[in-house]
C-alpha atoms as a PDB file:
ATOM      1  CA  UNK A   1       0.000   0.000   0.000  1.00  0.00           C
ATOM      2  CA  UNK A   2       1.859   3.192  -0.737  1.00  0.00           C
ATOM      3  CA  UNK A   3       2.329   5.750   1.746  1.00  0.00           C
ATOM      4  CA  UNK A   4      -0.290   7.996  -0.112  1.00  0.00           C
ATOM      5  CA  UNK A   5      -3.293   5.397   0.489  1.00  0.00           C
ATOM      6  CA  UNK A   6      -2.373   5.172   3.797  1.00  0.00           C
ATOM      7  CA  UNK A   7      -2.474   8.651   5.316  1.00  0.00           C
ATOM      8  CA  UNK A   8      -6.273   8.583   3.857  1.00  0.00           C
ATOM      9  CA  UNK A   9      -6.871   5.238   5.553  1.00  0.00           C
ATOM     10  CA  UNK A  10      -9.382   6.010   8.688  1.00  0.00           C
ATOM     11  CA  UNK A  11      -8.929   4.688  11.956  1.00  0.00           C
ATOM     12  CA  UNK A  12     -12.676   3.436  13.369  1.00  0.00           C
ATOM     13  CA  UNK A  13     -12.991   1.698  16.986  1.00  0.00           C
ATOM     14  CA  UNK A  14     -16.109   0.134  18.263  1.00  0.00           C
ATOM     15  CA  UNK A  15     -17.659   3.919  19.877  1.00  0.00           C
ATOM     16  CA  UNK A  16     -18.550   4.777  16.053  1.00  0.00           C
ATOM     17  CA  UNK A  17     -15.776   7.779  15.836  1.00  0.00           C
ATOM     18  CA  UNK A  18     -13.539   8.797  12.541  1.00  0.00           C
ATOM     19  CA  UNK A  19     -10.401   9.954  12.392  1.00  0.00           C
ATOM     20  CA  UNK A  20      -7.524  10.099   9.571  1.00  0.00           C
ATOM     21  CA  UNK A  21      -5.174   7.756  10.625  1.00  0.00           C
ATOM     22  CA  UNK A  22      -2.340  10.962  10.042  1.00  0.00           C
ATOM     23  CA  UNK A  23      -4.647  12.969  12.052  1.00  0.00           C
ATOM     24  CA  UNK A  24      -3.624  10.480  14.861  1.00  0.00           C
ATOM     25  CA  UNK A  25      -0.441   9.893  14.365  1.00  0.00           C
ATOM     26  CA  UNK A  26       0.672  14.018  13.704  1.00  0.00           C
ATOM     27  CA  UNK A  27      -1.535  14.526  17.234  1.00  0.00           C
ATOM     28  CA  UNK A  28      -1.521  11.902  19.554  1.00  0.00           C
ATOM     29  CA  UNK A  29       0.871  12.945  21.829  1.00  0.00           C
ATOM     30  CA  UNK A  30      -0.940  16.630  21.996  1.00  0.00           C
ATOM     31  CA  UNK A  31      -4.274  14.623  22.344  1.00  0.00           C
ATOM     32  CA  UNK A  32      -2.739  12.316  25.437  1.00  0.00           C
ATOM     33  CA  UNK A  33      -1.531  15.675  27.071  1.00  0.00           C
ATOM     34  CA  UNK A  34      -5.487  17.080  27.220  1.00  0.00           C
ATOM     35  CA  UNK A  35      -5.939  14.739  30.636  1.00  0.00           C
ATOM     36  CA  UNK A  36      -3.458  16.983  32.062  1.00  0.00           C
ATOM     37  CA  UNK A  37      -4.272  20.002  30.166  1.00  0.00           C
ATOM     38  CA  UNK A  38      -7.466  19.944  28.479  1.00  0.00           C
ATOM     39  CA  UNK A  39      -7.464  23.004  26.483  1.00  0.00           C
ATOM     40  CA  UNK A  40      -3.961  21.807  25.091  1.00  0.00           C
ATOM     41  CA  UNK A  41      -5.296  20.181  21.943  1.00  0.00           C
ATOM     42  CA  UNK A  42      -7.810  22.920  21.111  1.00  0.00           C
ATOM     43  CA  UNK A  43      -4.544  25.690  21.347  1.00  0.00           C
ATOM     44  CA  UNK A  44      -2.252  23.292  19.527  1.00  0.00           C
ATOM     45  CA  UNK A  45      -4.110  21.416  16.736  1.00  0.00           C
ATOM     46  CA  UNK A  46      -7.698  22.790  16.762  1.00  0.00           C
ATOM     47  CA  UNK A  47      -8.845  21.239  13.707  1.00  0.00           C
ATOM     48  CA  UNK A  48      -7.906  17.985  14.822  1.00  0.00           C
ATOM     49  CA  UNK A  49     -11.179  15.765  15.401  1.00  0.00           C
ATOM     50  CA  UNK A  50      -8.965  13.253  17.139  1.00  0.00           C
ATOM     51  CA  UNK A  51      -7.197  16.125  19.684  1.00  0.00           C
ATOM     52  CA  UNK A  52     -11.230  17.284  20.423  1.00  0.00           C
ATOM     53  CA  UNK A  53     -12.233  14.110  20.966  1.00  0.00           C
ATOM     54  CA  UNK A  54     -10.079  13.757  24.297  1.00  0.00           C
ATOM     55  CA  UNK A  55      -9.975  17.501  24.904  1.00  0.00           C
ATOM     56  CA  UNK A  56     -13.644  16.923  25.517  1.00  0.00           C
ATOM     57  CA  UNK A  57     -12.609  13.304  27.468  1.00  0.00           C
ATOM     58  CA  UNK A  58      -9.789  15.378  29.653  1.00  0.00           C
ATOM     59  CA  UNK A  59     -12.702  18.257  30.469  1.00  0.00           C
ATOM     60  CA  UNK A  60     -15.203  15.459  31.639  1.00  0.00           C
ATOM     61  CA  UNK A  61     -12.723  14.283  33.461  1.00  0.00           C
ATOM     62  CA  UNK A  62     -11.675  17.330  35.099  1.00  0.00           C
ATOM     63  CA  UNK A  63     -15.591  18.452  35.574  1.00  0.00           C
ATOM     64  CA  UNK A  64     -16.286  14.716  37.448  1.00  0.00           C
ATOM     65  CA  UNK A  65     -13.400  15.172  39.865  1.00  0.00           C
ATOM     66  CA  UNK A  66     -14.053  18.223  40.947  1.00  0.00           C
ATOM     67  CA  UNK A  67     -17.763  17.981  41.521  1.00  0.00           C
ATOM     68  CA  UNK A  68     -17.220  14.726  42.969  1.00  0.00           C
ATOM     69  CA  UNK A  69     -14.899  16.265  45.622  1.00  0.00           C
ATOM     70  CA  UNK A  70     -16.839  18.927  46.677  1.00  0.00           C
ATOM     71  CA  UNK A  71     -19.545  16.409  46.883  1.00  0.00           C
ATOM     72  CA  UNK A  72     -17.783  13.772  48.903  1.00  0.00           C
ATOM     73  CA  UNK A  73     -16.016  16.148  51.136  1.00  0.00           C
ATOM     74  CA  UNK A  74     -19.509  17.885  52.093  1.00  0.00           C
ATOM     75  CA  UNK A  75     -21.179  14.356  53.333  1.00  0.00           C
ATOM     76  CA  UNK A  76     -19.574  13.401  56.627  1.00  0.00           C
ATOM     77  CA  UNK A  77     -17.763  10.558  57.213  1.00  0.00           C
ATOM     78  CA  UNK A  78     -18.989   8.541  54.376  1.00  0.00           C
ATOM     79  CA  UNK A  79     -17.910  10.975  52.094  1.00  0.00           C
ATOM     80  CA  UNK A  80     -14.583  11.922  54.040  1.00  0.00           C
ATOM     81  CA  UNK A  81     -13.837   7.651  53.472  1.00  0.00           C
ATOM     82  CA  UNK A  82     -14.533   7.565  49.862  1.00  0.00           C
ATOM     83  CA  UNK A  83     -12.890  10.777  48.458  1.00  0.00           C
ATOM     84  CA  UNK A  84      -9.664   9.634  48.815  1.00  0.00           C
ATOM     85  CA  UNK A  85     -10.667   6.421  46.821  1.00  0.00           C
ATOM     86  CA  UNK A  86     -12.588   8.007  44.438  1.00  0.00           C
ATOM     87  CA  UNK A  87      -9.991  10.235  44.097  1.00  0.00           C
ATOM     88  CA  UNK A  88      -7.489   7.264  42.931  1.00  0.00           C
ATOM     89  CA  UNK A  89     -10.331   5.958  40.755  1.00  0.00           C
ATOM     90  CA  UNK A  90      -9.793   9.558  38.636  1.00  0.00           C
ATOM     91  CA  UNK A  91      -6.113   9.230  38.560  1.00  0.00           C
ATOM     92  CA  UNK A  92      -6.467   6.118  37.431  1.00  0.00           C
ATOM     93  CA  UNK A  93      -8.690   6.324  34.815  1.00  0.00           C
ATOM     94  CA  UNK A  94      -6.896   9.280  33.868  1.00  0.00           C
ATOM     95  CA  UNK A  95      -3.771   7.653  33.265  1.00  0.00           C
ATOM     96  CA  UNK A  96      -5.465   4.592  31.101  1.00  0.00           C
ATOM     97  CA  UNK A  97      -6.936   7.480  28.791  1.00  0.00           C
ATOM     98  CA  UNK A  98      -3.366   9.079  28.600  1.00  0.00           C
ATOM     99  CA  UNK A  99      -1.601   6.251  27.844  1.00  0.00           C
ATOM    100  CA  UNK A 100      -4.559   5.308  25.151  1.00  0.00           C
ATOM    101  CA  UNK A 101      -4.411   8.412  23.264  1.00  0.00           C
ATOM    102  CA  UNK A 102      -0.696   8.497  23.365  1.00  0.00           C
ATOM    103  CA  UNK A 103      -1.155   4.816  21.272  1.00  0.00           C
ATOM    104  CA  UNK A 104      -3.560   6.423  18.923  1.00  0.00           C
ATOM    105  CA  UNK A 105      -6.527   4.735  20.454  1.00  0.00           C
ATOM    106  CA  UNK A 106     -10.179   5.990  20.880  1.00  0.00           C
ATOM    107  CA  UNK A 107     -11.490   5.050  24.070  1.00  0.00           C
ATOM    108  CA  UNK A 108     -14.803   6.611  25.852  1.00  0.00           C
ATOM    109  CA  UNK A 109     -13.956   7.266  29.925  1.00  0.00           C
ATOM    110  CA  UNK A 110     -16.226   4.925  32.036  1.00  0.00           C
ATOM    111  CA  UNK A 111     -19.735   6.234  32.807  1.00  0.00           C
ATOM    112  CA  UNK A 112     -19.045   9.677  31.580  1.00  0.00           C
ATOM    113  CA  UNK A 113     -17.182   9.488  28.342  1.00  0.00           C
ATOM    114  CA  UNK A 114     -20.746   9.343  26.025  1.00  0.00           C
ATOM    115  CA  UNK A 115     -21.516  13.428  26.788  1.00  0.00           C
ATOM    116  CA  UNK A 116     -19.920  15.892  24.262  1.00  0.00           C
ATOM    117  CA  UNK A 117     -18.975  19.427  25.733  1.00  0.00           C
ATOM    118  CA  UNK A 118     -16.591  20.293  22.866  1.00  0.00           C
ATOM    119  CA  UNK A 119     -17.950  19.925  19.569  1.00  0.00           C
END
């Protein structure tokens, strides 16, 4: 296949997203950087579909943290035990979606990943 057929190949998962395959590959390491930055992609590459796409993942992310602190830090005790795990659960999952869009991969977060904030 010559290298002209493949830069128009698309890259489709199973979440029913499309995305140049050299959209990817020129942006993935901008696109991994949104779950520490999310506004990263949009200043970098903002016509990249694939650098939105977990611009708006890094923002949910961001947005369930910290509503999910404030909300487990106002209910006593209960709350007080599980913010430090839910806590872990974010760093986790942020991680996982770093290290997936740093591979090129489109991956939905758990639970939250199906709402679009950045079109």
């Amino acid at each position: 296949m010559s290298e002209n057929n493949k830069s128009q190949e698309t890259s489709k998962e199973n979440i029913g997203y499309e995305f140049l395959a050299e959209d990817i590959e020129k942006n993935k390491t901008v696109a991994g950087l949104a779950y520490i930055l999310f506004f990263l992609p949009l200043l970098v590459c903002p016509d990249s579909k694939f650098g939105k796409f977990h611009a708006n993942q890094g923002l949910l992310l961001l947005i369930t943290s910290i509503l999910g602190s404030v909300l487990l830090s106002i209910i006593p005790f209960l709350g007080w035990v599980l913010l430090p795990l839910f806590s872990i659960a974010v760093l986790v999952i942020a991680i996982v979606a770093l290290i997936n869009a740093m591979n090129g991969k489109v991956k939905e977060l758990p639970f939250i990943g199906k709402f679009r904030l950045l079109k």
